[in-house]
PDB file of N, CA and C in Angstrom:
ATOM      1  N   UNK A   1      18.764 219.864   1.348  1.00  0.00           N
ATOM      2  CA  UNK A   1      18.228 219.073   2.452  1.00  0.00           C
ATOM      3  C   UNK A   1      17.655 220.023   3.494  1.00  0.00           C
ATOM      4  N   UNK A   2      16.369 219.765   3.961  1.00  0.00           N
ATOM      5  CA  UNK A   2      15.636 220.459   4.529  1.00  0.00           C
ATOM      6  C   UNK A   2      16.168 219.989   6.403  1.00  0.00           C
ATOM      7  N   UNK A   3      16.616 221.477   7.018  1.00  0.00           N
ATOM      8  CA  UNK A   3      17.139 220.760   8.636  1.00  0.00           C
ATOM      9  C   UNK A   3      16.151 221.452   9.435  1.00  0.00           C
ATOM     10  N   UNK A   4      15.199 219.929  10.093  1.00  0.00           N
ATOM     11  CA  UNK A   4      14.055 220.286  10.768  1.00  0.00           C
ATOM     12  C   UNK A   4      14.851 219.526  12.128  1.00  0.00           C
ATOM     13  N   UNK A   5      13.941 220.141  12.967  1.00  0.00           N
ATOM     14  CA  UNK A   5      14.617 219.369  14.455  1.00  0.00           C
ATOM     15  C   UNK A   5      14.636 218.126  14.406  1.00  0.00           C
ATOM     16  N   UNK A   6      14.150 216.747  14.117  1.00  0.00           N
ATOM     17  CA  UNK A   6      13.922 215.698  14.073  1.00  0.00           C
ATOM     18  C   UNK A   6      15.413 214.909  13.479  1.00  0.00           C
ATOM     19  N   UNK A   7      15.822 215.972  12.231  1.00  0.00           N
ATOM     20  CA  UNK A   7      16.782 215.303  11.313  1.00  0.00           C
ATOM     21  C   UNK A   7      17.560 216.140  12.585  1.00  0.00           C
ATOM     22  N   UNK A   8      17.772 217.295  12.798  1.00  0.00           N
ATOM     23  CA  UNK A   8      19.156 217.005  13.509  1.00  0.00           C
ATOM     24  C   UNK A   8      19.382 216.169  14.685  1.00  0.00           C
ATOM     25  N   UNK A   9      18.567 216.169  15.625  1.00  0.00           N
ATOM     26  CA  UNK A   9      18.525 215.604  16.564  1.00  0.00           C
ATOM     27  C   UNK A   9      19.082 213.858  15.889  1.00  0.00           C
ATOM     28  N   UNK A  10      18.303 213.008  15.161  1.00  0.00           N
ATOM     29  CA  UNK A  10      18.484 212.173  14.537  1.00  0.00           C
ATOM     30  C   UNK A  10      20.177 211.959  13.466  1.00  0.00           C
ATOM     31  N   UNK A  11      20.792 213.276  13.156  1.00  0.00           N
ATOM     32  CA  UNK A  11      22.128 213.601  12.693  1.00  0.00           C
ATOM     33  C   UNK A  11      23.262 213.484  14.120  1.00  0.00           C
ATOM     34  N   UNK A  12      22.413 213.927  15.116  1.00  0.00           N
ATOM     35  CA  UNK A  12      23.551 213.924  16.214  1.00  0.00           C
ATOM     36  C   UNK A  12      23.467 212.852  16.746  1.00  0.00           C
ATOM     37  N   UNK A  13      22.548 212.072  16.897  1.00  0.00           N
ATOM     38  CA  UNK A  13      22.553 210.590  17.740  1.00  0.00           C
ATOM     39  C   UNK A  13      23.026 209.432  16.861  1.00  0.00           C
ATOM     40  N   UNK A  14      22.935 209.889  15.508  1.00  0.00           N
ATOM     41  CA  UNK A  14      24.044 209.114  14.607  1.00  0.00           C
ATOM     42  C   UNK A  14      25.892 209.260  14.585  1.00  0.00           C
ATOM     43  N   UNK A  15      26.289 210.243  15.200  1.00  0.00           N
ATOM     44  CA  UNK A  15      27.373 210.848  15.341  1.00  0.00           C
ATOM     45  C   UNK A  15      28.189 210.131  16.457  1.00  0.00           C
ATOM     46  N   UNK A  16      26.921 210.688  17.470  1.00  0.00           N
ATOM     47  CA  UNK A  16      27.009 210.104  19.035  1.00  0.00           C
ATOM     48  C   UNK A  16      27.657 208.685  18.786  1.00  0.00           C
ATOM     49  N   UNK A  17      26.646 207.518  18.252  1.00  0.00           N
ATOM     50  CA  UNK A  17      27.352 206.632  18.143  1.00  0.00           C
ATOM     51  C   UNK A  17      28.057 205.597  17.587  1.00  0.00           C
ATOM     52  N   UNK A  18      28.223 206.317  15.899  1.00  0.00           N
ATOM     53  CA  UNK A  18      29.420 206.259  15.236  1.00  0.00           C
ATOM     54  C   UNK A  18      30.861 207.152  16.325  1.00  0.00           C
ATOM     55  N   UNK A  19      30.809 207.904  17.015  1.00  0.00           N
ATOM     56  CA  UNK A  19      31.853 207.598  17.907  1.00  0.00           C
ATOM     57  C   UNK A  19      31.801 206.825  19.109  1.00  0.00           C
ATOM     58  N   UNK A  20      31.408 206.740  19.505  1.00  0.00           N
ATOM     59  CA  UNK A  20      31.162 205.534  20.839  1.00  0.00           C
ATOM     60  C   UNK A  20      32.269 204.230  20.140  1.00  0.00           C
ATOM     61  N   UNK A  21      31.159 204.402  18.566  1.00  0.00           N
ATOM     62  CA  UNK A  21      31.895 202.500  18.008  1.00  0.00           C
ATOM     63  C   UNK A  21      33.200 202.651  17.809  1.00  0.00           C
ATOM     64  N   UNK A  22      33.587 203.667  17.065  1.00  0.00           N
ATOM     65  CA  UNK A  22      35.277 204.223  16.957  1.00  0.00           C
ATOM     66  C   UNK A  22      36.015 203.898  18.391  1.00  0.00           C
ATOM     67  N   UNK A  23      35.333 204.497  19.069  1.00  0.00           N
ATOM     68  CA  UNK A  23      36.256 204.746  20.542  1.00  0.00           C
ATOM     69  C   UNK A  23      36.667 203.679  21.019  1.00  0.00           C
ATOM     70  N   UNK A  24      35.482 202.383  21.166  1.00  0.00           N
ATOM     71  CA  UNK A  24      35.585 200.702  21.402  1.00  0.00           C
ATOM     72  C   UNK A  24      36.295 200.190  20.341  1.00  0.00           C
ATOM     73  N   UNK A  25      36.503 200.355  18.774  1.00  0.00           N
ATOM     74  CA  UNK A  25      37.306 199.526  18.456  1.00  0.00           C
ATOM     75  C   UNK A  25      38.608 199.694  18.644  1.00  0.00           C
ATOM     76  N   UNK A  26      39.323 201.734  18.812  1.00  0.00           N
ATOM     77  CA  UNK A  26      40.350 201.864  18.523  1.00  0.00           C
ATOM     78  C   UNK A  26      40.943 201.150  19.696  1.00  0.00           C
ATOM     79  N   UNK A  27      40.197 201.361  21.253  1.00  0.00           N
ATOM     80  CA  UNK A  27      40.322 201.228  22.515  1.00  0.00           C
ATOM     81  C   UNK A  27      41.046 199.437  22.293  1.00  0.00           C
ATOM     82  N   UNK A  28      40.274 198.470  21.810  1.00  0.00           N
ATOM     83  CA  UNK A  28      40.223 197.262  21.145  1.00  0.00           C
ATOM     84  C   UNK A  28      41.431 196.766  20.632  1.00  0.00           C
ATOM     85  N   UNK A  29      42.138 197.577  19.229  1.00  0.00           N
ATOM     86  CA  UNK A  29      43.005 197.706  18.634  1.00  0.00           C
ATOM     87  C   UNK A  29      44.270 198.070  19.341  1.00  0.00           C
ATOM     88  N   UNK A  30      43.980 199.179  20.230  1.00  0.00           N
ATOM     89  CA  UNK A  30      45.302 199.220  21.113  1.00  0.00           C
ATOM     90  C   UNK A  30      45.548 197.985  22.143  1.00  0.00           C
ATOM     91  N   UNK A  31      44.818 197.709  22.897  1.00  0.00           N
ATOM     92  CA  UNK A  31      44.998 196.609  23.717  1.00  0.00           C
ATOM     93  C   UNK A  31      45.409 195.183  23.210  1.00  0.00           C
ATOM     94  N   UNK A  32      45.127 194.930  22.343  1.00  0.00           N
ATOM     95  CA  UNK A  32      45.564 193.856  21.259  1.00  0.00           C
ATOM     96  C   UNK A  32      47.067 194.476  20.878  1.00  0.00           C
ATOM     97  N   UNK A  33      47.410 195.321  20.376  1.00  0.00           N
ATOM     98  CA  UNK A  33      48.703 195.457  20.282  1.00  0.00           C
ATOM     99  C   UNK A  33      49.613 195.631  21.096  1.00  0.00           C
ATOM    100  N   UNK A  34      48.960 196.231  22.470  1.00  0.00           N
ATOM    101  CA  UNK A  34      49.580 196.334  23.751  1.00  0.00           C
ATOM    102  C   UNK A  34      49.931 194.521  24.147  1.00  0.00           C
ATOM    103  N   UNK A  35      48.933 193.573  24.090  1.00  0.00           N
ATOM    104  CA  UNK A  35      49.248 191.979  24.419  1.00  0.00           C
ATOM    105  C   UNK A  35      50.502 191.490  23.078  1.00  0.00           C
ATOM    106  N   UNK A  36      50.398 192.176  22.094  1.00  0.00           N
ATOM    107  CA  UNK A  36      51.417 191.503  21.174  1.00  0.00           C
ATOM    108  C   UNK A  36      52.693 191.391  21.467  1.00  0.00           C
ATOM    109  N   UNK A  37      52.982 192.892  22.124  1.00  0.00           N
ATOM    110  CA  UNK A  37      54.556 193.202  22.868  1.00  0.00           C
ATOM    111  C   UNK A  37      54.555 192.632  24.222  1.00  0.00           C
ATOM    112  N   UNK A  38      56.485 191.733  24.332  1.00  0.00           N
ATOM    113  CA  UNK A  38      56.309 191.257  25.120  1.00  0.00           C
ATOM    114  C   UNK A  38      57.135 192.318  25.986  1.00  0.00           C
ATOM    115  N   UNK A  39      57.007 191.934  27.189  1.00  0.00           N
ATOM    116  CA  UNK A  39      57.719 192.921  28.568  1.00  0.00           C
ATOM    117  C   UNK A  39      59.184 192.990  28.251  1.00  0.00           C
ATOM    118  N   UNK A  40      59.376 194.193  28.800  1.00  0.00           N
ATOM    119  CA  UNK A  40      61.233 193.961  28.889  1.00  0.00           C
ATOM    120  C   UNK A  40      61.592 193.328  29.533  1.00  0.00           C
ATOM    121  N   UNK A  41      62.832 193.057  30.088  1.00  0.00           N
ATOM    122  CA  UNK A  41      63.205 192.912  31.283  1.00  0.00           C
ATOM    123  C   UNK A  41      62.869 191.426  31.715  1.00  0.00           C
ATOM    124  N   UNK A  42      62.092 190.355  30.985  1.00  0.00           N
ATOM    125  CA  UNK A  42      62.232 189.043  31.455  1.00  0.00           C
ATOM    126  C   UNK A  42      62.662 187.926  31.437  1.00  0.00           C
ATOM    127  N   UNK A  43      63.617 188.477  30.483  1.00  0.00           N
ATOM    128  CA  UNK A  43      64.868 187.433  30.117  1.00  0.00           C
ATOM    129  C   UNK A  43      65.577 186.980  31.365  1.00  0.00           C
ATOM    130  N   UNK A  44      65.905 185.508  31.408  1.00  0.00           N
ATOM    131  CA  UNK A  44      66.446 184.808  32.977  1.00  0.00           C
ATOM    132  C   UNK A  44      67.794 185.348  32.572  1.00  0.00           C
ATOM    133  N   UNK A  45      69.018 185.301  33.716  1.00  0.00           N
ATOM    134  CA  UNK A  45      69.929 185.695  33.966  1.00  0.00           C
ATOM    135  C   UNK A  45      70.543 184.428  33.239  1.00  0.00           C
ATOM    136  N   UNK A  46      70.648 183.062  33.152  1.00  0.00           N
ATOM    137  CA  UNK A  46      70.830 182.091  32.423  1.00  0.00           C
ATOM    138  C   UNK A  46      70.371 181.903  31.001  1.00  0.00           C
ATOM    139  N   UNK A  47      69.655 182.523  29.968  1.00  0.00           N
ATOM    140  CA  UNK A  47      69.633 182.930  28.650  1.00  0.00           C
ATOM    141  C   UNK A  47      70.416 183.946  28.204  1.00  0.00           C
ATOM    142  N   UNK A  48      71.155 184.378  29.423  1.00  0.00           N
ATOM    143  CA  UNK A  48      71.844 185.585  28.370  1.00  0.00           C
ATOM    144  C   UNK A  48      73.863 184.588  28.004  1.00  0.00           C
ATOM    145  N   UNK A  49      74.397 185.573  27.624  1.00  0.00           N
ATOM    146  CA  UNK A  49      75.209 185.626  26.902  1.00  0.00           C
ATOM    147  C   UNK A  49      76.384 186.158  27.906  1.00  0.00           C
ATOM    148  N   UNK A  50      77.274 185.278  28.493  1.00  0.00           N
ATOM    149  CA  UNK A  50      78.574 185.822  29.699  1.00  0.00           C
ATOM    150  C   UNK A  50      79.671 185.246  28.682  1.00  0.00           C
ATOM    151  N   UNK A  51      80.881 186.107  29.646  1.00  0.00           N
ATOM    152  CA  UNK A  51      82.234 185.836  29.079  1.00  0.00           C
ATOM    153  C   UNK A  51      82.677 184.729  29.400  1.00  0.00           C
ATOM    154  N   UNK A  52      82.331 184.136  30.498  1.00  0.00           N
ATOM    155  CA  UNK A  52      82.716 183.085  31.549  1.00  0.00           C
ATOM    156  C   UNK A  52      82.822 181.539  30.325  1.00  0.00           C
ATOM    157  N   UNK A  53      83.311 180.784  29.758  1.00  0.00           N
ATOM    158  CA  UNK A  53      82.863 180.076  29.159  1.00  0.00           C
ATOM    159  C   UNK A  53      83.878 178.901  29.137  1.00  0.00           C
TER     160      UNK A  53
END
């Protein structure tokens, strides 16, 4: 394969944004799994489990 300026230039702006798209989906993928988990800590004081009974 013959590397004239055109193809690289044209090799790097393919690169460019085949990562851009990576970056948005992984970015994507985390935040979606970040909403899947729920918070600690918000269980009412009345769902839990006392000795008192």
């Amino acid at each position: 394969m013959f590397m004239t300026p055109q193809s690289i230039k044209a090799e790097t702006a393919y690169k460019l944004e085949r990562t851009k798209r990576e970056f948005r989906t992984t970015s994507r993928r985390a935040r979606a799994a970040q909403a899947e988990r729920p918070e600690p800590g918000l269980a009412r004081p009345a769902d839990r489990y006392t000795t008192a009974a």
